[in-house]
N, C-alpha and C. Protein backbone atom coordinates (compact mmCIF):
# COMPACT_ATOMS: atom_id res chain seq x y z
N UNK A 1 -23.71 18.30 8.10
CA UNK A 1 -23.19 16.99 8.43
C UNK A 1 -24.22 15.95 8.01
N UNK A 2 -23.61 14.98 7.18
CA UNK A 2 -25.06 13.65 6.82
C UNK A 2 -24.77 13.04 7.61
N UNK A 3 -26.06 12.19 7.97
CA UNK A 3 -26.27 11.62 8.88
C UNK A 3 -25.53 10.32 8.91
N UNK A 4 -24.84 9.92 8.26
CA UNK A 4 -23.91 8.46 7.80
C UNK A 4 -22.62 9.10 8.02
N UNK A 5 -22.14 10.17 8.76
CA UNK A 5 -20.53 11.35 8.90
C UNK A 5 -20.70 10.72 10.44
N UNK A 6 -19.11 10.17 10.68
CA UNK A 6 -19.04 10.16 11.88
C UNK A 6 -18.25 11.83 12.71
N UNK A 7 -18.25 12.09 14.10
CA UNK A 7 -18.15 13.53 13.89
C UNK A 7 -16.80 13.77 13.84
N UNK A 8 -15.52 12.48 13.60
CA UNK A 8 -14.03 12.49 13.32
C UNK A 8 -13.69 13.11 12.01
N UNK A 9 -15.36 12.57 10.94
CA UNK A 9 -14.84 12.92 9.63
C UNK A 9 -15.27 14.24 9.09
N UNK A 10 -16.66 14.80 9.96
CA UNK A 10 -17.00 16.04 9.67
C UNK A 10 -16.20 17.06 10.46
N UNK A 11 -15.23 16.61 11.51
CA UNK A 11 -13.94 17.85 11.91
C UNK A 11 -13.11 17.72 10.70
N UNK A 12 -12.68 16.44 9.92
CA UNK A 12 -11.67 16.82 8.64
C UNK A 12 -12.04 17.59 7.93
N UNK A 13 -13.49 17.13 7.72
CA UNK A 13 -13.54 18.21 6.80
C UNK A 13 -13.87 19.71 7.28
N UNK A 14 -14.31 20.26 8.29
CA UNK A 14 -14.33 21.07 8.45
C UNK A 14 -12.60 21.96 8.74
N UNK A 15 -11.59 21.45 9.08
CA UNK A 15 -10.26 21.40 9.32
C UNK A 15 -10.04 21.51 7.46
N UNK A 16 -10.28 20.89 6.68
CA UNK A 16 -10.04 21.23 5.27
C UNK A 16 -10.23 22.14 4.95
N UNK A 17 -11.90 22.89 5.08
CA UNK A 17 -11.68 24.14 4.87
C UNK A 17 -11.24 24.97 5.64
N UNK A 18 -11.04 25.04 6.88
CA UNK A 18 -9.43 26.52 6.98
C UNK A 18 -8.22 26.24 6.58
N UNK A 19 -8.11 24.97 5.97
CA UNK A 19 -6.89 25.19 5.46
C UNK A 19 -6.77 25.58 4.27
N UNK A 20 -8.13 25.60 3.73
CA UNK A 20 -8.18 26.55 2.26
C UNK A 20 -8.14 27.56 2.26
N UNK A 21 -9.03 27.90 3.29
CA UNK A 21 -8.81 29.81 3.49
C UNK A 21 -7.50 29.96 3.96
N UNK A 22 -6.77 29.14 4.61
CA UNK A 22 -5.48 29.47 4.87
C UNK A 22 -4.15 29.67 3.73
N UNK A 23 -4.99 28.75 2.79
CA UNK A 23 -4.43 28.87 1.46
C UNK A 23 -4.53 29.85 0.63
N UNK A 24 -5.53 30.60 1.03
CA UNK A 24 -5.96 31.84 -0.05
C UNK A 24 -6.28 33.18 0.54
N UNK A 25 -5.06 32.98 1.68
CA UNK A 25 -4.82 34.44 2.41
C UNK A 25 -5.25 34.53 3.63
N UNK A 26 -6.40 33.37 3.71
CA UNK A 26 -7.40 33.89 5.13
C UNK A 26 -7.39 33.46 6.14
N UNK A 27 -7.36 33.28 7.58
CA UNK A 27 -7.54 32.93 8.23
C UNK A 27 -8.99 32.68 8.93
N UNK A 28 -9.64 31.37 9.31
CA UNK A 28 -10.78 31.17 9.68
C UNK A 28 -10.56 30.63 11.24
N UNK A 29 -11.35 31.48 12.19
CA UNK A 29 -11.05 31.68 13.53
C UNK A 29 -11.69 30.70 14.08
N UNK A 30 -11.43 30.06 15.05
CA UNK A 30 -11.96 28.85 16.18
C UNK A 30 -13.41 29.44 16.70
N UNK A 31 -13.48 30.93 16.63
CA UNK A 31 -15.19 31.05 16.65
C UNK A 31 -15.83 30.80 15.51
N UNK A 32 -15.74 31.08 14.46
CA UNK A 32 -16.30 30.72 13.22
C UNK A 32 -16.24 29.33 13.16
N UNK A 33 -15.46 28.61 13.66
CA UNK A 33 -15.37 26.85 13.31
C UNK A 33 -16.59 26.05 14.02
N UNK A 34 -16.54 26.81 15.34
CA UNK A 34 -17.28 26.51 16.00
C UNK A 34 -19.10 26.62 16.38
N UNK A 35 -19.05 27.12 15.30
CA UNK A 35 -19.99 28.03 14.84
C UNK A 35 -20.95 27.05 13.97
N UNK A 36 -20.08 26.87 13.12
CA UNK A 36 -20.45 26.04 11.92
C UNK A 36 -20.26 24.62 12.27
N UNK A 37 -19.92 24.15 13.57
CA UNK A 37 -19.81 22.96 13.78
C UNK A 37 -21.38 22.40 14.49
N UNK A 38 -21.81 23.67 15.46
CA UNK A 38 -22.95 23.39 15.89
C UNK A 38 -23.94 23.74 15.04
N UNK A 39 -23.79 24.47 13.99
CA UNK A 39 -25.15 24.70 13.36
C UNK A 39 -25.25 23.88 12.30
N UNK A 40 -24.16 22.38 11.92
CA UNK A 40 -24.85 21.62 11.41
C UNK A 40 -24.91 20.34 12.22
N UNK A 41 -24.71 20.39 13.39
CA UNK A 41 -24.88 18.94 13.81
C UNK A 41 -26.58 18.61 13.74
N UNK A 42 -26.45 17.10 13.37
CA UNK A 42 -28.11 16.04 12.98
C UNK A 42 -28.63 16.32 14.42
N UNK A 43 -29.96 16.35 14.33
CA UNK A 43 -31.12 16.02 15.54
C UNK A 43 -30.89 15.32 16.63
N UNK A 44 -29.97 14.31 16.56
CA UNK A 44 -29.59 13.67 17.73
C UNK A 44 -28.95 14.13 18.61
N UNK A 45 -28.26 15.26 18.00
CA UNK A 45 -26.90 15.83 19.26
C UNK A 45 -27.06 16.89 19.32
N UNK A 46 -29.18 17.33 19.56
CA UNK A 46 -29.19 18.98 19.47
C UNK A 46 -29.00 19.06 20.57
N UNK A 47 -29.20 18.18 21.78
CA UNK A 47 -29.12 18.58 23.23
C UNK A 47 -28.12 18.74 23.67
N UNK A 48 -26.94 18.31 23.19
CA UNK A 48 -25.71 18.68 23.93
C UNK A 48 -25.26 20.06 22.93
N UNK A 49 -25.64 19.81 21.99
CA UNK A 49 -25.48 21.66 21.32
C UNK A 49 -26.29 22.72 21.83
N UNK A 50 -27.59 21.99 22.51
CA UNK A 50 -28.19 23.55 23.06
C UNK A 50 -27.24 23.91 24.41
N UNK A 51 -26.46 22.76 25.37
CA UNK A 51 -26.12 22.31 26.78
C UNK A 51 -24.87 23.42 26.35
N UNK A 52 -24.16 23.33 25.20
CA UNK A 52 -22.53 24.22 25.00
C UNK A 52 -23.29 25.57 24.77
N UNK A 53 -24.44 25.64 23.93
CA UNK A 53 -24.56 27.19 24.06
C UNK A 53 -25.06 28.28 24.77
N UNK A 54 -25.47 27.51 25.88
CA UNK A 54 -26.42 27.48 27.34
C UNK A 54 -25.22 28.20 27.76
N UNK A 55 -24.44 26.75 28.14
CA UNK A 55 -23.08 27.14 29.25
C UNK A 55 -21.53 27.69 29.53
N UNK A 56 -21.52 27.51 27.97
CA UNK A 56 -19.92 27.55 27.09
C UNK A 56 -20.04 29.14 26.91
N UNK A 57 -19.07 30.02 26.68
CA UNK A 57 -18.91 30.69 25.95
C UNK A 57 -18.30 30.43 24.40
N UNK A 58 -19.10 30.63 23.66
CA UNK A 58 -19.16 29.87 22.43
C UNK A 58 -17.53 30.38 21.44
N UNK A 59 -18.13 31.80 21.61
CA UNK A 59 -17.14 33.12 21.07
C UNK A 59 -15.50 33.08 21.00
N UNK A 60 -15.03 32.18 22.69
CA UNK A 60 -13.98 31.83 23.04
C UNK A 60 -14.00 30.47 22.95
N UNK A 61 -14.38 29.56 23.09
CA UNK A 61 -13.96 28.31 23.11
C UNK A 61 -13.71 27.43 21.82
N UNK A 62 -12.64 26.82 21.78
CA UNK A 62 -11.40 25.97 20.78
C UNK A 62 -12.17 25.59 20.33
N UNK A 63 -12.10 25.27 19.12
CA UNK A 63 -12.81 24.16 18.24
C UNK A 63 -12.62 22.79 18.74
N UNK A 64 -11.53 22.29 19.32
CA UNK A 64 -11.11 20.89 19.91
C UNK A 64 -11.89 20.39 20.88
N UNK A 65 -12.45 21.81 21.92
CA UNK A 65 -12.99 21.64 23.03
C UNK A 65 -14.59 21.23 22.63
N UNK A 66 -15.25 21.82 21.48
CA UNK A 66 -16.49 22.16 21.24
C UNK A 66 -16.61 20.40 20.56
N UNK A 67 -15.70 20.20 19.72
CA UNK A 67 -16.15 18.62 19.30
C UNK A 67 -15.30 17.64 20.63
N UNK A 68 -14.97 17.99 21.04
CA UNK A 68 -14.28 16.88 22.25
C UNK A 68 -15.77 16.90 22.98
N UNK A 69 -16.35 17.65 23.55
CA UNK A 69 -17.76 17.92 24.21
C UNK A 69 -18.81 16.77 23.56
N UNK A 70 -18.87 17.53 22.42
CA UNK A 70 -19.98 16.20 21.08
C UNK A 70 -19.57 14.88 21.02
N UNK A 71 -18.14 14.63 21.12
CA UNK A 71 -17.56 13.21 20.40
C UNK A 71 -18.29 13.09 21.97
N UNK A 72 -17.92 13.26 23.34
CA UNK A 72 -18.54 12.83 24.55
C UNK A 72 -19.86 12.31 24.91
N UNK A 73 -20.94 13.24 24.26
CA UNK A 73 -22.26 13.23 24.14
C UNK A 73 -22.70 12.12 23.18
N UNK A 74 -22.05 12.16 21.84
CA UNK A 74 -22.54 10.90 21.13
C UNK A 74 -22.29 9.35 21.60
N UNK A 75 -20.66 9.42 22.19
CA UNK A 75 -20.52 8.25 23.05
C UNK A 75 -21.47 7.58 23.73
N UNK A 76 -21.89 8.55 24.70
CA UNK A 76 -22.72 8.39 25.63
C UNK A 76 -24.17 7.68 25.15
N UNK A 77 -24.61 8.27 24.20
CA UNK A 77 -25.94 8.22 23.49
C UNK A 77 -25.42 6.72 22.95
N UNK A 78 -24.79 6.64 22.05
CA UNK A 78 -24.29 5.15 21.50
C UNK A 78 -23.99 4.09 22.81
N UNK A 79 -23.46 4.18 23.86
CA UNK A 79 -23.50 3.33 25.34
C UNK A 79 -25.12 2.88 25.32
N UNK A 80 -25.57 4.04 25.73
CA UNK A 80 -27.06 4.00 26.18
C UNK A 80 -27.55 2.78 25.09
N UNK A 81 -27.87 3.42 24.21
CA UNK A 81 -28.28 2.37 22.93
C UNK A 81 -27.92 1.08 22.99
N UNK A 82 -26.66 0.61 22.98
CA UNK A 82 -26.52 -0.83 23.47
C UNK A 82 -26.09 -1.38 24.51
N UNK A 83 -27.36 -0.64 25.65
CA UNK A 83 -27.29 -1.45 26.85
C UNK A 83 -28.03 -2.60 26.86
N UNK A 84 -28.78 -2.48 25.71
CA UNK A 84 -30.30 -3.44 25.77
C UNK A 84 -31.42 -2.84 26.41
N UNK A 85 -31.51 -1.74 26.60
CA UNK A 85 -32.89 -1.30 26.96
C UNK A 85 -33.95 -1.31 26.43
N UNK A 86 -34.97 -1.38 26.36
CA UNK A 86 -36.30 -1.59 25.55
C UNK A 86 -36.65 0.34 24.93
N UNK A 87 -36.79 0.33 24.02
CA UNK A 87 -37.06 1.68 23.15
C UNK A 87 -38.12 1.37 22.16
N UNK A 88 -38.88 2.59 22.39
CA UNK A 88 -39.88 2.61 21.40
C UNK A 88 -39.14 3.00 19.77
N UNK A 89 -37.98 2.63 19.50
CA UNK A 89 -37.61 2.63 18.09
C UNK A 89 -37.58 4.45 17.73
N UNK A 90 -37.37 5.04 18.41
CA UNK A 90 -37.14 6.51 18.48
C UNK A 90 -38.39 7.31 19.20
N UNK A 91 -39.14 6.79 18.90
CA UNK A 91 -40.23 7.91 19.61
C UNK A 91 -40.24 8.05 21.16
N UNK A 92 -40.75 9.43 20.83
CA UNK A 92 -41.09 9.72 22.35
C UNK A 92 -42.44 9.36 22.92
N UNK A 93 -43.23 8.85 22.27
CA UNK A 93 -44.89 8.68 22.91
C UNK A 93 -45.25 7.19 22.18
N UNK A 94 -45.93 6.81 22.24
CA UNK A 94 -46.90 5.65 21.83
C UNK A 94 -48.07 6.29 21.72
N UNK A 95 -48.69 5.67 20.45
CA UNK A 95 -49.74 5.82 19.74
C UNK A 95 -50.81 4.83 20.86
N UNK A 96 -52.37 5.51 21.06
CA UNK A 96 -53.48 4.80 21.55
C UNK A 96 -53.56 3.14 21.70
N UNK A 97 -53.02 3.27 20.79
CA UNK A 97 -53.09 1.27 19.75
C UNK A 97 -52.05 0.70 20.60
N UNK A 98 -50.99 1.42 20.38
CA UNK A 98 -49.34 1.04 20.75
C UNK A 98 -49.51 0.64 22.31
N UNK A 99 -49.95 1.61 23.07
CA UNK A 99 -49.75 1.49 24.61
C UNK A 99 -50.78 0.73 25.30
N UNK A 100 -51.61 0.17 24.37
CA UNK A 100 -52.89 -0.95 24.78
C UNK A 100 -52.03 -2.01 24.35
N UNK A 101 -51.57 -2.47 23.22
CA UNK A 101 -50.85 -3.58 23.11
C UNK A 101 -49.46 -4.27 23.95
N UNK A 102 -48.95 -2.77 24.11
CA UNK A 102 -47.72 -2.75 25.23
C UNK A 102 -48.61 -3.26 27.02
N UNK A 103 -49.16 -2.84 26.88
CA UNK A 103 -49.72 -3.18 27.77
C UNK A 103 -50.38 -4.97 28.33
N UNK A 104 -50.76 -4.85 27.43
CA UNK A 104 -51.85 -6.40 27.06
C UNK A 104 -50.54 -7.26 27.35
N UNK A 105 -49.36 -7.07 26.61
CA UNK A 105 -48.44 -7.38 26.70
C UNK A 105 -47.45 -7.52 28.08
N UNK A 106 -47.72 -6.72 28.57
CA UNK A 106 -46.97 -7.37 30.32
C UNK A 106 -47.77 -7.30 31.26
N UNK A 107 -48.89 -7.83 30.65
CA UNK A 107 -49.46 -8.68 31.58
C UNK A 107 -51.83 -8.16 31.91
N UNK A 108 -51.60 -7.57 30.94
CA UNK A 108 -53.24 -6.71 30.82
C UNK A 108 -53.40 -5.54 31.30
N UNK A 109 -54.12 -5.06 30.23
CA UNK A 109 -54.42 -4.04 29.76
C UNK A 109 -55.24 -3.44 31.23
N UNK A 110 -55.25 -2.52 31.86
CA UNK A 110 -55.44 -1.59 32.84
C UNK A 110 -56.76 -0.99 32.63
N UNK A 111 -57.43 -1.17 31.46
CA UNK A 111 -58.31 -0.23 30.97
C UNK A 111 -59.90 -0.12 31.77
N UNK A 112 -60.02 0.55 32.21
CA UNK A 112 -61.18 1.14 33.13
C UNK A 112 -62.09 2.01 33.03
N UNK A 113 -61.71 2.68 31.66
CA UNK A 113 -62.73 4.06 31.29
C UNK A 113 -63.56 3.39 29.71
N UNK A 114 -63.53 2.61 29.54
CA UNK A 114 -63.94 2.01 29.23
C UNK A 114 -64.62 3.32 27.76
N UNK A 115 -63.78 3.75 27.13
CA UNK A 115 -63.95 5.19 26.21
C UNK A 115 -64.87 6.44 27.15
N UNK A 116 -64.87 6.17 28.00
CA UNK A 116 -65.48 7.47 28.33
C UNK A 116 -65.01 8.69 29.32
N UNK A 117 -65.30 9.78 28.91
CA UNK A 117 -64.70 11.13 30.04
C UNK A 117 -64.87 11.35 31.02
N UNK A 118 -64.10 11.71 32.30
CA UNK A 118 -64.17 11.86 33.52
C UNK A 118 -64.55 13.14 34.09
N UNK A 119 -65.33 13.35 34.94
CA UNK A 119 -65.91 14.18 35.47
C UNK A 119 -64.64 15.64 36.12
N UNK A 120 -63.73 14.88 36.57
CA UNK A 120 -62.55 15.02 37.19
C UNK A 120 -61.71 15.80 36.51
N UNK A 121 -61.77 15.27 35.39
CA UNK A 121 -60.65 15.57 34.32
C UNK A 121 -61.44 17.15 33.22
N UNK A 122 -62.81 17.64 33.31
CA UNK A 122 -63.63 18.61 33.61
C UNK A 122 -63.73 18.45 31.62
N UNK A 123 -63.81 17.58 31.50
CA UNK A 123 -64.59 16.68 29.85
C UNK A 123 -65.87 16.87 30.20
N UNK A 124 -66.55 16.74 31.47
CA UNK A 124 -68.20 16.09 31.20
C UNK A 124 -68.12 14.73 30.91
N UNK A 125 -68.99 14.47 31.55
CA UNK A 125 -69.42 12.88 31.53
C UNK A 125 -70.03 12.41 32.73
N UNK A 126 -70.85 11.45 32.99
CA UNK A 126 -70.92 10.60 34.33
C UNK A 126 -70.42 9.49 34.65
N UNK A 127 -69.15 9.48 33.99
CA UNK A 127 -68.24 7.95 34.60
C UNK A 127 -68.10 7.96 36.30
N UNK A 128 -68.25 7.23 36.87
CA UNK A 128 -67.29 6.61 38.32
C UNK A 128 -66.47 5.88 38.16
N UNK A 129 -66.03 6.11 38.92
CA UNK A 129 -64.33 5.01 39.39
C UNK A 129 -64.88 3.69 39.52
N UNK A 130 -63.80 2.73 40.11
CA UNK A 130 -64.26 1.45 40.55
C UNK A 130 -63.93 1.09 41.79
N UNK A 131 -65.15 0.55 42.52
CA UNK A 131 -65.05 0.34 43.96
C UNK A 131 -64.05 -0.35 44.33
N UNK A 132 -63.28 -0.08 45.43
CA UNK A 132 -61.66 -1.08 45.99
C UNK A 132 -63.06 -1.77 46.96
N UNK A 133 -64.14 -2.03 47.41
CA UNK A 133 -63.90 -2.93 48.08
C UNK A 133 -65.06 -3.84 47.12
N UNK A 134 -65.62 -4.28 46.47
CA UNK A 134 -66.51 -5.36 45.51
C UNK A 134 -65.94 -5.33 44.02
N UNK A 135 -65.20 -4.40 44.15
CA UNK A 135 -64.35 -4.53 42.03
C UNK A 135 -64.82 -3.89 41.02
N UNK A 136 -66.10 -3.59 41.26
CA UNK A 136 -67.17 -3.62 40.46
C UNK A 136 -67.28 -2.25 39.61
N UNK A 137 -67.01 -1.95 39.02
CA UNK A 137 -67.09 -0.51 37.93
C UNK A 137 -68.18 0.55 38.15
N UNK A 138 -68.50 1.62 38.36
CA UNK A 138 -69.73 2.56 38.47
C UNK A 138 -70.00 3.10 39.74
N UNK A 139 -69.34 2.92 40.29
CA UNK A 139 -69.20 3.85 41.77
C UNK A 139 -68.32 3.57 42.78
N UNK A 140 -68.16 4.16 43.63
CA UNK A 140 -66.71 4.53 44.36
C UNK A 140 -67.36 3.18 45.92
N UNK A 141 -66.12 3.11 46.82
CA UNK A 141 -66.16 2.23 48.13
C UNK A 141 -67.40 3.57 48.83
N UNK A 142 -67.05 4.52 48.73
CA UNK A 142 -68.17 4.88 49.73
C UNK A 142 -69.70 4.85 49.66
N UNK A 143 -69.54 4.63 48.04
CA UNK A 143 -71.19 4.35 47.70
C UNK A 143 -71.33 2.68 47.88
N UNK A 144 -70.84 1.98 48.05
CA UNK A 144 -70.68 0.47 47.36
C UNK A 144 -72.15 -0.14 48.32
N UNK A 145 -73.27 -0.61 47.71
CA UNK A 145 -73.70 -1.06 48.32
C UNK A 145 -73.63 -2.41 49.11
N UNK A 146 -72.70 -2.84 49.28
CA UNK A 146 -72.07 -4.28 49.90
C UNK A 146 -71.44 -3.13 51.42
N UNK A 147 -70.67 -2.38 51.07
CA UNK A 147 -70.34 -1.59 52.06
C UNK A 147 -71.28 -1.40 53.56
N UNK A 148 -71.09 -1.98 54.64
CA UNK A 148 -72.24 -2.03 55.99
C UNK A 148 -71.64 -0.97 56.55
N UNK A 149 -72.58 0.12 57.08
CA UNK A 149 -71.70 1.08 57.63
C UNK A 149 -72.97 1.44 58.78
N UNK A 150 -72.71 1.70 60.51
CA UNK A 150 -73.68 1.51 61.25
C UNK A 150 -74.60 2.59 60.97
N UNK A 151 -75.84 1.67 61.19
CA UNK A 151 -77.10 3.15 60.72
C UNK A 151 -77.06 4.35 61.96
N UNK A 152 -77.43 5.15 60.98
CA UNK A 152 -77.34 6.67 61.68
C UNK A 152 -78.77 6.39 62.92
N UNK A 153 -78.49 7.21 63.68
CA UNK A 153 -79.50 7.63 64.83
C UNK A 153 -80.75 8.38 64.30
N UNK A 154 -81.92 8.03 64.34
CA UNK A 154 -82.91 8.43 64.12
C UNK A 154 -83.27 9.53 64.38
N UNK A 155 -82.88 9.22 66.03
CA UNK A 155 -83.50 10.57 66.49
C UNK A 155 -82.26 11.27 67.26
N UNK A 156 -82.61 12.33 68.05
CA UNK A 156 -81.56 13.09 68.80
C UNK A 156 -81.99 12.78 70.08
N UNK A 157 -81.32 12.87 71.15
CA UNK A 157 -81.40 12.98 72.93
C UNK A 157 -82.21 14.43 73.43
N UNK A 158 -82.93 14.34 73.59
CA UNK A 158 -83.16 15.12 74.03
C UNK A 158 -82.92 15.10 75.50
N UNK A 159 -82.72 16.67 76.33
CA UNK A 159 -82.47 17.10 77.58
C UNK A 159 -83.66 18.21 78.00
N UNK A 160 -83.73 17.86 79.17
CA UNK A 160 -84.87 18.48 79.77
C UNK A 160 -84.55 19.27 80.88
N UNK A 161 -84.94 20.55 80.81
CA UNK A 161 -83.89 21.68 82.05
C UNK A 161 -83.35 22.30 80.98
N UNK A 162 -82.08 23.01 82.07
CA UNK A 162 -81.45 23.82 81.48
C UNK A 162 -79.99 23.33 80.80
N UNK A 163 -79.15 23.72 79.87
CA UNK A 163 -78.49 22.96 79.76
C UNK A 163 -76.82 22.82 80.64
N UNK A 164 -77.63 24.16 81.86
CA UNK A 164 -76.28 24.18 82.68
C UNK A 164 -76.26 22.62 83.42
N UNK A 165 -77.47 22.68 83.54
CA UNK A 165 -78.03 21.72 84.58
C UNK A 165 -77.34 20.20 84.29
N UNK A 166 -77.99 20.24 82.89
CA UNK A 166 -77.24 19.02 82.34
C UNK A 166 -75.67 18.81 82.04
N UNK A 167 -75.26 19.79 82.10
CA UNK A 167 -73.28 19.68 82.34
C UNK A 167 -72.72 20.15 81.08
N UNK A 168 -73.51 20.56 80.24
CA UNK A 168 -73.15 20.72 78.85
C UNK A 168 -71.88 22.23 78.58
N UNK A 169 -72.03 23.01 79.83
CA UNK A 169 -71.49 24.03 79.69
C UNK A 169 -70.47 24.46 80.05
């Protein structure tokens, strides 16, 4: 099927040829049609061709049924398309470049690692996070030295006696 065939005109023609073999003795069976209907549909409509051969029994089911299924799926895909949704123009990912500019773009860029590897992420490196309470890049709120946290006890209590004595027990 080229990719400029809508799938009304690649059933004619596929409907043309059994009627040739029908012309020249043969009969060509609704499994064979069907057959050849999914193994040339374009890249776009492999998912609903993997979805019929997943769930369908392929072997038995009409040729009518197998493109009534597709004409459904492409619909759908063509809806989607002009809802106005924002699309990366087919791709599935954005390039490094792409998703910094997309970014910058509604409203700044997020960027915090500033090129370097996270400890976390088990790269190696000595990056830190950035403190939530001063902003500041290179170490976390619990290190933050702005952070007041009450000083520890120097020393311990000591008890003198036993420690039944003292109630401890």
């Amino acid at each position: 099927m080229a990719s400029s065939d809508t799938l009304d005109e690649f059933a004619g023609k596929l409907g043309g040829m059994a009627a040739r073999y029908a012309v020249l003795g043969s009969t060509l069976e609704d499994a064979a049609l069907v057959k050849k209907l999914l193994d040339s549909m374009p890249d776009r409509l492999y998912a609903a061709v993997a979805g019929i051969e997943q769930f369908c029994d392929v072997s038995t089911m009409p040729f009518e049924e197998a493109l009534g299924r597709l004409k459904a799926f492409d619909e759908r895909l063509r809806r989607r398309g002009q809802a106005g949704s924002e699309s990366a123009d087919g791709q599935l990912m954005f390039t490094t470049a792409q998703w910094r500019a997309r970014e910058r773009q509604r409203g700044g860029a997020r960027d915090y690692d500033d090129g370097a590897r996270s400890e976390a992420s088990g790269f190696g490196g000595n990056r830190k996070g950035r403190c939530y309470k001063c902003g500041e890049q290179g170490h976390f709120k619990r290190d933050c030295p702005r952070w007041k946290k009450a000083p520890a006890p120097e020393h311990a209590l000591l008890v003198d006696g036993d420690a039944e004595d003292a109630g401890l027990l």
